[in-house]
Protein backbone atom coordinates (compact mmCIF):
# COMPACT_ATOMS: atom_id res chain seq x y z
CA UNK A 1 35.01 57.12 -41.63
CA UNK A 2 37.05 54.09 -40.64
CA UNK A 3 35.24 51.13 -38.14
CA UNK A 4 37.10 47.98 -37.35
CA UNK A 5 34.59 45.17 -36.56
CA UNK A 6 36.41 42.40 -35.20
CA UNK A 7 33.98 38.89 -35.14
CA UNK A 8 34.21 35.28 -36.04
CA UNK A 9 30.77 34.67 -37.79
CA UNK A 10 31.18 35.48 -41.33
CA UNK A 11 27.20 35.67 -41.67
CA UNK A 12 27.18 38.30 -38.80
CA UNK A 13 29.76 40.08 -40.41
CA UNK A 14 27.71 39.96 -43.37
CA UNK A 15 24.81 41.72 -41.65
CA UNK A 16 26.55 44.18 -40.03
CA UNK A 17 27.88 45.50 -43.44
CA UNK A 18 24.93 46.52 -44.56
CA UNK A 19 24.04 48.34 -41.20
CA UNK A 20 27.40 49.83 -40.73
CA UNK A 21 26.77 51.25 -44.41
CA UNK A 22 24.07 53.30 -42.99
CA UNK A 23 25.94 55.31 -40.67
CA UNK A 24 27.86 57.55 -43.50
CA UNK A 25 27.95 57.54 -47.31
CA UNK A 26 31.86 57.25 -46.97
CA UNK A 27 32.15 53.77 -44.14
CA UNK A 28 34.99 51.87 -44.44
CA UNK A 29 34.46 48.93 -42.75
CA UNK A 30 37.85 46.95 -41.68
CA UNK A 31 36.99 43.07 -40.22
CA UNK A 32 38.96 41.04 -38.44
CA UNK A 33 38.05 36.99 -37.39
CA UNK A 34 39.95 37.37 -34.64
CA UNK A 35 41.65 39.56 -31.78
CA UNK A 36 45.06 39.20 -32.87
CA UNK A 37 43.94 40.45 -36.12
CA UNK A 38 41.45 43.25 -34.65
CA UNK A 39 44.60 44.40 -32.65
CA UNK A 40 46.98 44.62 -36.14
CA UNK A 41 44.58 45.88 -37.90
CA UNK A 42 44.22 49.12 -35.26
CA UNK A 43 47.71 48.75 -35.40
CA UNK A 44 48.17 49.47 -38.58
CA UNK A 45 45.25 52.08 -39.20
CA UNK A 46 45.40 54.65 -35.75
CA UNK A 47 43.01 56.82 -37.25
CA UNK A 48 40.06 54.37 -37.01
CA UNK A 49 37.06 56.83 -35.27
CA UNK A 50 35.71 53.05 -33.60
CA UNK A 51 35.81 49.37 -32.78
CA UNK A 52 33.34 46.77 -32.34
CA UNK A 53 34.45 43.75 -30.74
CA UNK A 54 33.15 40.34 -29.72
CA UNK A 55 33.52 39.28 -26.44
CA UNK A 56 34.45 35.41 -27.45
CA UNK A 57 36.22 35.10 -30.84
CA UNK A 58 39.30 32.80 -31.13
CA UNK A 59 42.12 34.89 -29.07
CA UNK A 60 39.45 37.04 -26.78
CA UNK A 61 39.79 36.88 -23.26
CA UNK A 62 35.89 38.15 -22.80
CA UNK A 63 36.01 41.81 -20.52
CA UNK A 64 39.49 41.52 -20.56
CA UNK A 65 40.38 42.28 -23.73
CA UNK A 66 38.30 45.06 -23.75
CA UNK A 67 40.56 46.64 -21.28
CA UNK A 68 43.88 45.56 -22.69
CA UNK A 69 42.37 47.27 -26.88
CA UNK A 70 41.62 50.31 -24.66
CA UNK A 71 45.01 50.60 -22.85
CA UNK A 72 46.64 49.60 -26.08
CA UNK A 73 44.50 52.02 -28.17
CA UNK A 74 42.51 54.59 -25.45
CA UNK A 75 41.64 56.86 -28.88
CA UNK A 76 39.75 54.25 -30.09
CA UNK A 77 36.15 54.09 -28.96
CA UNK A 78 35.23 50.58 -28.34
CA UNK A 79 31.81 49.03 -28.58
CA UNK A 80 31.04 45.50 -27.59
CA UNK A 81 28.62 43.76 -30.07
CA UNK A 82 28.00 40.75 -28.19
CA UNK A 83 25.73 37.53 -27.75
CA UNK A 84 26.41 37.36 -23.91
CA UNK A 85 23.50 39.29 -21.86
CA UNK A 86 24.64 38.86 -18.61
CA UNK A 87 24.84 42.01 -16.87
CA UNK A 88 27.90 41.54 -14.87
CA UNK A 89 29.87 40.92 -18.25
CA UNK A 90 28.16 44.24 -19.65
CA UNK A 91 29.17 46.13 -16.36
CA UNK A 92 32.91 44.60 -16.58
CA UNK A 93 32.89 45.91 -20.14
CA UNK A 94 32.36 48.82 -19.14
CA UNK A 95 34.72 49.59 -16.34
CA UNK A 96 37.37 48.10 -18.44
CA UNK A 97 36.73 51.50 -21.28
CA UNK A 98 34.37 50.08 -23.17
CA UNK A 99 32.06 53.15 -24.88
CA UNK A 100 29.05 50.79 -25.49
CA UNK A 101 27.26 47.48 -25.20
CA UNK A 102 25.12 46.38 -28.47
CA UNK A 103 23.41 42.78 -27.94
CA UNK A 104 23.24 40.78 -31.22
CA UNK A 105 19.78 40.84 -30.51
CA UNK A 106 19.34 44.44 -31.08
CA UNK A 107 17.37 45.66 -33.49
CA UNK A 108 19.51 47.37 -36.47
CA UNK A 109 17.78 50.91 -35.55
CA UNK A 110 19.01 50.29 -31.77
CA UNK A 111 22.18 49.55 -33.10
CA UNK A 112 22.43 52.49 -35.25
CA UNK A 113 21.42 54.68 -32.49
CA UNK A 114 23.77 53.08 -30.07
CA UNK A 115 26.78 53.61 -32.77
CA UNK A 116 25.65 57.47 -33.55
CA UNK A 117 25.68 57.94 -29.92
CA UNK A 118 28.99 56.92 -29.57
CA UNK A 119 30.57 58.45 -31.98
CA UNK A 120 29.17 61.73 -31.48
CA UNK A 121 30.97 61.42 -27.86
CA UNK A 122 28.90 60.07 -25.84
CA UNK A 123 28.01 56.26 -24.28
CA UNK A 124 25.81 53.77 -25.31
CA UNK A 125 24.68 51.58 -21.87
CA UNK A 126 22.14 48.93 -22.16
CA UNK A 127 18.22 49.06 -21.09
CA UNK A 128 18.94 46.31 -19.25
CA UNK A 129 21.72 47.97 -17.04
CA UNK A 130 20.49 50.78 -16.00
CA UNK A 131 17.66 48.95 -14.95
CA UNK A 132 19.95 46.63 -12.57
CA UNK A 133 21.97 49.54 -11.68
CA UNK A 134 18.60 52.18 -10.70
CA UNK A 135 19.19 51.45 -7.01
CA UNK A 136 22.14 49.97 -6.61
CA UNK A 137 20.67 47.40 -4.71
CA UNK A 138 20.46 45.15 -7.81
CA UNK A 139 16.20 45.26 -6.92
CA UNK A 140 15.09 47.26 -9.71
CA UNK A 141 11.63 46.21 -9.04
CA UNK A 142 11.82 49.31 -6.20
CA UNK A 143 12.82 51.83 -8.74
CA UNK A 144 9.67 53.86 -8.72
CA UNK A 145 9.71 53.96 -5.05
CA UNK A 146 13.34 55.61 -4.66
CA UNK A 147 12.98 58.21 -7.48
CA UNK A 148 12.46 62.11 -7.46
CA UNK A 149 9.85 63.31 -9.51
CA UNK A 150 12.06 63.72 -12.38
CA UNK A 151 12.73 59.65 -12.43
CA UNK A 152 16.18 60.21 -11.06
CA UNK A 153 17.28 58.02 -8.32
CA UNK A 154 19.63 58.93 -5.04
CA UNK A 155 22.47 57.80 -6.77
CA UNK A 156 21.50 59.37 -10.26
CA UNK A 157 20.99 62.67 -8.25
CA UNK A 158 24.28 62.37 -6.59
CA UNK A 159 26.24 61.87 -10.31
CA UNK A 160 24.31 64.54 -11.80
CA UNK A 161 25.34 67.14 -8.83
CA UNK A 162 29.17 66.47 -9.54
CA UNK A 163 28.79 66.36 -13.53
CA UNK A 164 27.48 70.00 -12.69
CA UNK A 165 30.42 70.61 -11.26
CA UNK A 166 32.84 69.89 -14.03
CA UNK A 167 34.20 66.84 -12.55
CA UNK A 168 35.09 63.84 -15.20
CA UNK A 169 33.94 60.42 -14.31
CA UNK A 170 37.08 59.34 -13.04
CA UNK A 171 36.61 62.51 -10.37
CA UNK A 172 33.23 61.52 -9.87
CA UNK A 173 34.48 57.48 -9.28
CA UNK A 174 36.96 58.89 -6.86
CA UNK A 175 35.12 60.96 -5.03
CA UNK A 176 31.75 58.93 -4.65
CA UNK A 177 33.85 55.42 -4.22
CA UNK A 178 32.65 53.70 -7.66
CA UNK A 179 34.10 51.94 -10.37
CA UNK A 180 34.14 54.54 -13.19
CA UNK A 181 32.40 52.00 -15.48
CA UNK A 182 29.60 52.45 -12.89
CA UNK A 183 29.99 55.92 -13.35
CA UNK A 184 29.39 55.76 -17.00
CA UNK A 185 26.31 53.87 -16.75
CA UNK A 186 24.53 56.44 -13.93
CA UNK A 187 25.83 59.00 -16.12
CA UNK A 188 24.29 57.51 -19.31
CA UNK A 189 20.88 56.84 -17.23
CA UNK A 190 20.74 60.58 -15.92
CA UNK A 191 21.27 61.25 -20.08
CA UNK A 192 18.37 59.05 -20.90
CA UNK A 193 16.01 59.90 -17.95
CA UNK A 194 16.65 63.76 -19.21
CA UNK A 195 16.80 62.69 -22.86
CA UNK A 196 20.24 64.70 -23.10
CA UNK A 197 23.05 63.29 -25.14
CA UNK A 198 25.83 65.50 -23.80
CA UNK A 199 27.17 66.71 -20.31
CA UNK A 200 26.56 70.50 -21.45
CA UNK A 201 22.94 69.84 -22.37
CA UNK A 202 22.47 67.88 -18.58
CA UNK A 203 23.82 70.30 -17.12
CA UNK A 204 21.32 73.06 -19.00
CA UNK A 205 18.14 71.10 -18.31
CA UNK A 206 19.19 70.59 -15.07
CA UNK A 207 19.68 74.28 -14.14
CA UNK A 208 16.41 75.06 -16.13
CA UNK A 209 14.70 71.97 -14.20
CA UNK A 210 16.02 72.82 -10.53
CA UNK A 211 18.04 70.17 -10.11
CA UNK A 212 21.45 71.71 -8.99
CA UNK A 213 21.70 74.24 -7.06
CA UNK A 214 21.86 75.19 -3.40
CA UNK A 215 18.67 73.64 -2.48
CA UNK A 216 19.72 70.39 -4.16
CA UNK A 217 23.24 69.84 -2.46
């Protein structure tokens, strides 16, 4: 397993080693100071299985180059490992193909879990953005008040009904007039709320819980 981890603290670096290490006997951990150098180094090496990138090393444009590694290399999942907590950067991040957000806070368990998540297929979205993001309304302190008794919201409900449908999150973007990155992150709530880690297990428990259906659209 290859990882590119592309940051400009050598002690961070340092750290992360030893919890990258942890995620398969056979890591090989490529690092980069820079994002001129994270970009030759996926360059050179196209079967890398994941990125982690800093939002603000020398020659990072924040969010943006997010979106211009994923364009330049859309095989590559792409995790954000990142000082900056504001939400609006995480939710940029994310619309621009981002898989993940990991604060440098994080614990090296969360960070593990966020990583396995990934790379098993699936996306990694902040606590602290799904909270923001429960309503819509950017009042999560009425969360409890708009959910079913599953913990699903209106808007959670209305992404689950068209996952069930087949529809990819750019469909589901399209049709319900978000920003896919917006998509992602319901999508990754309805996962958590569920405790599901793929679309084919939602779409099981919610079948087996009476979510979809006729009754439901």
């Amino acid at each position: 397993m290859k990882i590119l981890f592309a940051d400009d603290h050598a002690l961070f670096r340092e750290g992360m080693r030893y919890v990258l290490r942890q995620l398969s006997d056979d890591v090989e951990i490529l690092e980069a100071a820079n994002f001129q150098d994270a970009l030759k180094l996926a360059e050179l090496h196209p079967e890398l299985e994941l990125a982690l990138l800093d939002l603000h090393m020398p020659g990072s444009d924040g969010p943006k180059s997010v979106s211009y590694f994923h364009q330049r290399y859309p095989h590559i999942p792409v995790v954000v490992v990142s000082g900056e907590e504001a939400s609006s950067n995480m939710e940029k991040v994310m619309n621009y193909g981002a898989s993940g957000f990991v604060s440098k806070s994080s614990t090296a368990q969360t960070m593990l879990d966020a990583l396995n998540l990934v790379l098993s297929g699936g996306v990694y979205v902040p606590p602290e953005i799904l909270r923001y993001h429960a309503l819509d309304t950017g009042h999560p302190d009425k969360r409890s008040m708009h959910t079913n008794s599953y913990g699903l919201t209106p808007r959670q409900m209305e992404v689950l009904q068209h996952l069930c449908t087949g529809m990819s999150n750019k469909e589901i973007a399209s049709h319900i007039h978000l920003a896919e990155g917006t998509v992602k992150i319901h999508v990754a709530a309805v996962y958590q709320t569920l405790k599901v880690s793929s679309r084919l297990e939602a779409v099981r428990v919610a079948e087996h819980l009476g979510l979809v259906g006729a009754s439901n659209g």
